[in-house]
Each structure stands twice: as C-alpha cells, then as structure tokens.
C-alpha atoms as a PDB file:
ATOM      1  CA  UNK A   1      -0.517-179.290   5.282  1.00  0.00           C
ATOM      2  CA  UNK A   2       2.325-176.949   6.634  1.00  0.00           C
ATOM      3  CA  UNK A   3       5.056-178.593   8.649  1.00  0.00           C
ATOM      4  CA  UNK A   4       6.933-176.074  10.919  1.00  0.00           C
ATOM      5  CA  UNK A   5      10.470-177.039  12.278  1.00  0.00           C
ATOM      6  CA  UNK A   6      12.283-175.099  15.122  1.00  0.00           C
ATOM      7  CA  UNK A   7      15.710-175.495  15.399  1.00  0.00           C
ATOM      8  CA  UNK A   8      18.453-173.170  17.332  1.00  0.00           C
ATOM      9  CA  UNK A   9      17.780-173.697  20.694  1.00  0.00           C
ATOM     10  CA  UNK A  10      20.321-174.684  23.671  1.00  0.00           C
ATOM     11  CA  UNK A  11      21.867-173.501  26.988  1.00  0.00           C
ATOM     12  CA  UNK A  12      23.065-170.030  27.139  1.00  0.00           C
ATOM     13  CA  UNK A  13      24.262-167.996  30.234  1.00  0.00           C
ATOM     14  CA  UNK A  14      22.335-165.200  30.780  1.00  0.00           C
ATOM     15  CA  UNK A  15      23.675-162.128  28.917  1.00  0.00           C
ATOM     16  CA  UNK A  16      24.081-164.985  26.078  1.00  0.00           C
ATOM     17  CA  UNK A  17      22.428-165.150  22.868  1.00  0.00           C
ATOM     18  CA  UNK A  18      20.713-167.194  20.337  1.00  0.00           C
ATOM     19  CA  UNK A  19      18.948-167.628  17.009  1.00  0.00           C
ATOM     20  CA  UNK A  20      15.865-169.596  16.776  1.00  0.00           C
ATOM     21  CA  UNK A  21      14.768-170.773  12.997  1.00  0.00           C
ATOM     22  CA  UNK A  22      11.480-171.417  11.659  1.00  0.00           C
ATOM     23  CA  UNK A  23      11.582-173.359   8.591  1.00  0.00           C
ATOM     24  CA  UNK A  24       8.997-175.884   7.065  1.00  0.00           C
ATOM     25  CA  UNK A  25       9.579-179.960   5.959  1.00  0.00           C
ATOM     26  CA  UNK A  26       6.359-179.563   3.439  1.00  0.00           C
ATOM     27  CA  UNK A  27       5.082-176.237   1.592  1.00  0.00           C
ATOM     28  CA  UNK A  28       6.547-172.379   2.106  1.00  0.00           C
ATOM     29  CA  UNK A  29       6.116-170.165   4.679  1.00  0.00           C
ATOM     30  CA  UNK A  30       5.498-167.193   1.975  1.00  0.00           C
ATOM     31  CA  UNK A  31       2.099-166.217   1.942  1.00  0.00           C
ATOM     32  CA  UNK A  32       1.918-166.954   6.043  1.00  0.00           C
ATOM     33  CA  UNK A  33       1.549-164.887   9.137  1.00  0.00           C
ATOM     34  CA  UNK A  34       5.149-166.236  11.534  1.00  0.00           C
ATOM     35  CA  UNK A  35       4.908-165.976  15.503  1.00  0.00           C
ATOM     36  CA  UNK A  36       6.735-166.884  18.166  1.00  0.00           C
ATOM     37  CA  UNK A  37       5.772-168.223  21.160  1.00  0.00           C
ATOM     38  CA  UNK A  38       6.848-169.853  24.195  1.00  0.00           C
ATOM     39  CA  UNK A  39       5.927-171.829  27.121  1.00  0.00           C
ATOM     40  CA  UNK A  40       7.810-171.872  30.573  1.00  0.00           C
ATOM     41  CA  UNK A  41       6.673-175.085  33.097  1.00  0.00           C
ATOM     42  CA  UNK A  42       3.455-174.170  34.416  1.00  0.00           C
ATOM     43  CA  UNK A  43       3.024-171.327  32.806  1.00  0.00           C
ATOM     44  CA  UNK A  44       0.368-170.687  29.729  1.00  0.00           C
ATOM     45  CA  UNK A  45       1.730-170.413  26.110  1.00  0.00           C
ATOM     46  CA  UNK A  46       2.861-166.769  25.382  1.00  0.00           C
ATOM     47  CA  UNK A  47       3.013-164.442  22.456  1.00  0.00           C
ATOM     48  CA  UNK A  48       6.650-163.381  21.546  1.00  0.00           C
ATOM     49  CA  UNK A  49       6.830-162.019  18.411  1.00  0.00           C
ATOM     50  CA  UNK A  50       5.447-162.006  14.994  1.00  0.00           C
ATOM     51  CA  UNK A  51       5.773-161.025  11.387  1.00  0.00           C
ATOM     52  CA  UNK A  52       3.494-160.432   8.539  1.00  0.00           C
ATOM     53  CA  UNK A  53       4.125-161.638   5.244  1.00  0.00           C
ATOM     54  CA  UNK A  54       5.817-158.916   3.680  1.00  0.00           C
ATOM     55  CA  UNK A  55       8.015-158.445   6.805  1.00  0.00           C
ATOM     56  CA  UNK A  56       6.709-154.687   7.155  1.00  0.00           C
ATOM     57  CA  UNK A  57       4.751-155.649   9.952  1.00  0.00           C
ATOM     58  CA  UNK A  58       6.546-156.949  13.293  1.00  0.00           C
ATOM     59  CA  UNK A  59       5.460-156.500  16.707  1.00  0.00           C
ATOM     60  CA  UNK A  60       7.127-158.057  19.991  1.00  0.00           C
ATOM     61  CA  UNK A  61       5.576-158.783  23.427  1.00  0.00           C
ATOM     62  CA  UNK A  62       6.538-155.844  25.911  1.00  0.00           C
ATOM     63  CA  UNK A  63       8.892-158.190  27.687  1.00  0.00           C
ATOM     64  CA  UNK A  64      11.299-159.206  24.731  1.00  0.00           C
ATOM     65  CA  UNK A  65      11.354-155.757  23.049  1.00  0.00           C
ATOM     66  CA  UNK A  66      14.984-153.994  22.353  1.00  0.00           C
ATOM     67  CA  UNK A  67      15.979-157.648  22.938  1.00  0.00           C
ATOM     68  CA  UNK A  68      14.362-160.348  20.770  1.00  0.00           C
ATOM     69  CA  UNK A  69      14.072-159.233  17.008  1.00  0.00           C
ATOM     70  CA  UNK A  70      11.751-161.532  14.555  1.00  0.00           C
ATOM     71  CA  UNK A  71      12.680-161.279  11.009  1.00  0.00           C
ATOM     72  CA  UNK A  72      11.930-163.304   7.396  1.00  0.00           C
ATOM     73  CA  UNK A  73      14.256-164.475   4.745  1.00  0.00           C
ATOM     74  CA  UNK A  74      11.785-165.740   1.932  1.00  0.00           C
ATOM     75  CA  UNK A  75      14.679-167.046  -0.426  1.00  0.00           C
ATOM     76  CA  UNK A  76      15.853-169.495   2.552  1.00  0.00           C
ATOM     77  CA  UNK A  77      11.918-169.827   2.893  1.00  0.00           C
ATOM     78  CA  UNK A  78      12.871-169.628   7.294  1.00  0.00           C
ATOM     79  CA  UNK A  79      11.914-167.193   9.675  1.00  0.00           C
ATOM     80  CA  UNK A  80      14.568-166.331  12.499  1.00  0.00           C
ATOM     81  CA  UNK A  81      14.291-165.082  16.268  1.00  0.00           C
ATOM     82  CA  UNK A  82      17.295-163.485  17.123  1.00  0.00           C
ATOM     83  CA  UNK A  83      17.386-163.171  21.075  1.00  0.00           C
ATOM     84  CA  UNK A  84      19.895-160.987  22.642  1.00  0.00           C
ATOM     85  CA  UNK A  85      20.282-160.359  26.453  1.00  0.00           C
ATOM     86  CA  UNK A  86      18.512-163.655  27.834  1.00  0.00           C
ATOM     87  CA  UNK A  87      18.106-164.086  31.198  1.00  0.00           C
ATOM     88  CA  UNK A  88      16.693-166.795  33.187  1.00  0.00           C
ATOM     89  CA  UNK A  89      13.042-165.757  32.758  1.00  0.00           C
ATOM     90  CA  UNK A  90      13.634-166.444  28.974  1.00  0.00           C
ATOM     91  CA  UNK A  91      13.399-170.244  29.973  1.00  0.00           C
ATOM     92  CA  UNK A  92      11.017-172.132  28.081  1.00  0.00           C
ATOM     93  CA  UNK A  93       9.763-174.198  24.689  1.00  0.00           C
ATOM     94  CA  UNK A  94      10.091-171.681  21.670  1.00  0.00           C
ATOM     95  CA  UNK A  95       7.213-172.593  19.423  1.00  0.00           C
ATOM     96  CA  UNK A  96       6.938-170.916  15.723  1.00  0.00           C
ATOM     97  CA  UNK A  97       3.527-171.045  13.833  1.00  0.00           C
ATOM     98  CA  UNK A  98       1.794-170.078  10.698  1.00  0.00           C
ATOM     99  CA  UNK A  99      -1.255-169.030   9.458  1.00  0.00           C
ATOM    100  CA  UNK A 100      -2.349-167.630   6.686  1.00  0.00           C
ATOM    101  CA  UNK A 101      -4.727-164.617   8.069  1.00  0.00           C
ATOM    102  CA  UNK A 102      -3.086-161.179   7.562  1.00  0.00           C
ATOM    103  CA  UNK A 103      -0.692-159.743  10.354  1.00  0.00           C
ATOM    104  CA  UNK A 104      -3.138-156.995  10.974  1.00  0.00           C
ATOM    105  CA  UNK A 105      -5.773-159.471  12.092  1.00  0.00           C
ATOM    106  CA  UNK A 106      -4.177-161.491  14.295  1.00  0.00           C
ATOM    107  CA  UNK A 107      -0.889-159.896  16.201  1.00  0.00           C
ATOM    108  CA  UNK A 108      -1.256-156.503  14.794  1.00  0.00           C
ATOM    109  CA  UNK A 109      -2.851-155.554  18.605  1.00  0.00           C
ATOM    110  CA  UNK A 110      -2.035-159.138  20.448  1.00  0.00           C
ATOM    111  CA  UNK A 111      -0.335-162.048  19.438  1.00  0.00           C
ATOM    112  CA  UNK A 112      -3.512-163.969  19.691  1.00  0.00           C
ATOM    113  CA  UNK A 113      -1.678-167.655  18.811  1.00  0.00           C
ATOM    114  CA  UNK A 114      -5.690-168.990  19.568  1.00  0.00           C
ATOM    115  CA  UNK A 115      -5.516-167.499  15.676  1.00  0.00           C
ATOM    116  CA  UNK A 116      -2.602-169.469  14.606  1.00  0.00           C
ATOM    117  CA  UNK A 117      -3.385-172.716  12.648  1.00  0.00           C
ATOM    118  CA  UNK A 118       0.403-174.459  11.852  1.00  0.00           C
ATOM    119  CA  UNK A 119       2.337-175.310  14.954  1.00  0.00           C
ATOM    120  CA  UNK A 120       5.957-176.982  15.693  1.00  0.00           C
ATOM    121  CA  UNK A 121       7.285-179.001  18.067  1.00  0.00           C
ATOM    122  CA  UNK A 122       9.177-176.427  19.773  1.00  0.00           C
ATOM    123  CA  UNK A 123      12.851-176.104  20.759  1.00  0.00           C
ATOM    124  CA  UNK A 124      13.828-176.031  24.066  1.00  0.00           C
ATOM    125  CA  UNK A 125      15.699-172.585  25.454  1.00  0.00           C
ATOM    126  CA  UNK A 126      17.651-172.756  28.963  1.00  0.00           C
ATOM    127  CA  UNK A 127      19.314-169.992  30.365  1.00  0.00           C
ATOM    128  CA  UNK A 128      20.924-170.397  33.014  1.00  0.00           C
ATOM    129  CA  UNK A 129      24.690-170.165  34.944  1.00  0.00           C
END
C-alpha cells in the first residue's frame, strides 16, 4: 500500500512562491504516474499537473501553465510542484497521487484523478495579502 505525504505548503502573498513535495512513508514512487491536484472550498477537486514515470511526460492544467512546473527526483524518491506567480485563485488543498497506469492513459489528454488510485492528505496553500 502506497502512502503519499505532501508537505510545502503555507501563506504566500500573491506574486509569492512555493514548492510542494510529494514523497511516500511506505514503498517508492518509481514505477508511478504523480499528479497534482487541488481543491478550493466549494469547488470540485482539480487536475494540476502530472508526470509520467520517466519524467518525459508532463502536462499542466491551462490555468497553472508558464507558472506551476511538476518535476521528479527518483534518488530522493519525491516529486516537487514548484509554483511561481500565485495569486489568490491558487487557494486551496494541494493533493499529490499515484498510480501505477502509464502517463499516456490517464493525464496524457486530462488529468483524469477518477484514474488515480494513491491519495494524500493534502497541504493547505493560502495566498493572500
């Protein structure tokens, strides 16, 4: 059983930044299929970004693009969202999870996280003045 643990978040100005990790208590994330997502009150759980497992795959919801960038490092065995640029809107519950389908399957097109088996708790992200 994979256990995911987020860890990074905070309060940040907007303009600020942040990394978000992805790491896991139990097992390795090498072999899995990483995404982001998040969760704002009241509003449904959203793709942000996602990785395969060779890292040569990425893709990033139209809203966090030139901003947010997902990469792997599979010696630290942790995945990190770098998020640059934050604003308000950016508000919400970061979630990683894993799974081990292919990239191309499941957030090749959309980060479909109805695909996406391992789940963390979440961090919390504020931005705000």
């Amino acid at each position: 059983q994979l256990q995911l643990v987020e860890s990074g978040g905070g309060l940040v100005q907007p303009g600020g930044s942040l990394r978000l990790s992805c790491a896991t208590s139990r097992g390795t994330l090498n072999g899995f299929t990483i995404g982001w997502f998040r969760q704002a009150p009241g509003k449904e759980r959203e793709g942000v970004s996602c990785i395969s497992y060779t890292s040569r795959g990425t893709k990033s919801a139209d809203s966090v693009k030139g901003r947010f960038t997902i990469t792997r490092d599979s010696v630290k065995n942790t995945v990190y969202l770098q998020m640059n640029a934050l604003t308000p809107e950016d508000t919400a519950i970061y979630y990683c999870a894993a799974d081990p389908t292919p990239f191309r399957d499941i957030c090749a097109v959309v980060l479909n996280k109805e695909r996406f088996r391992y789940w963390g708790q979440g961090t919390q992200v504020t931005v705000s003045s």
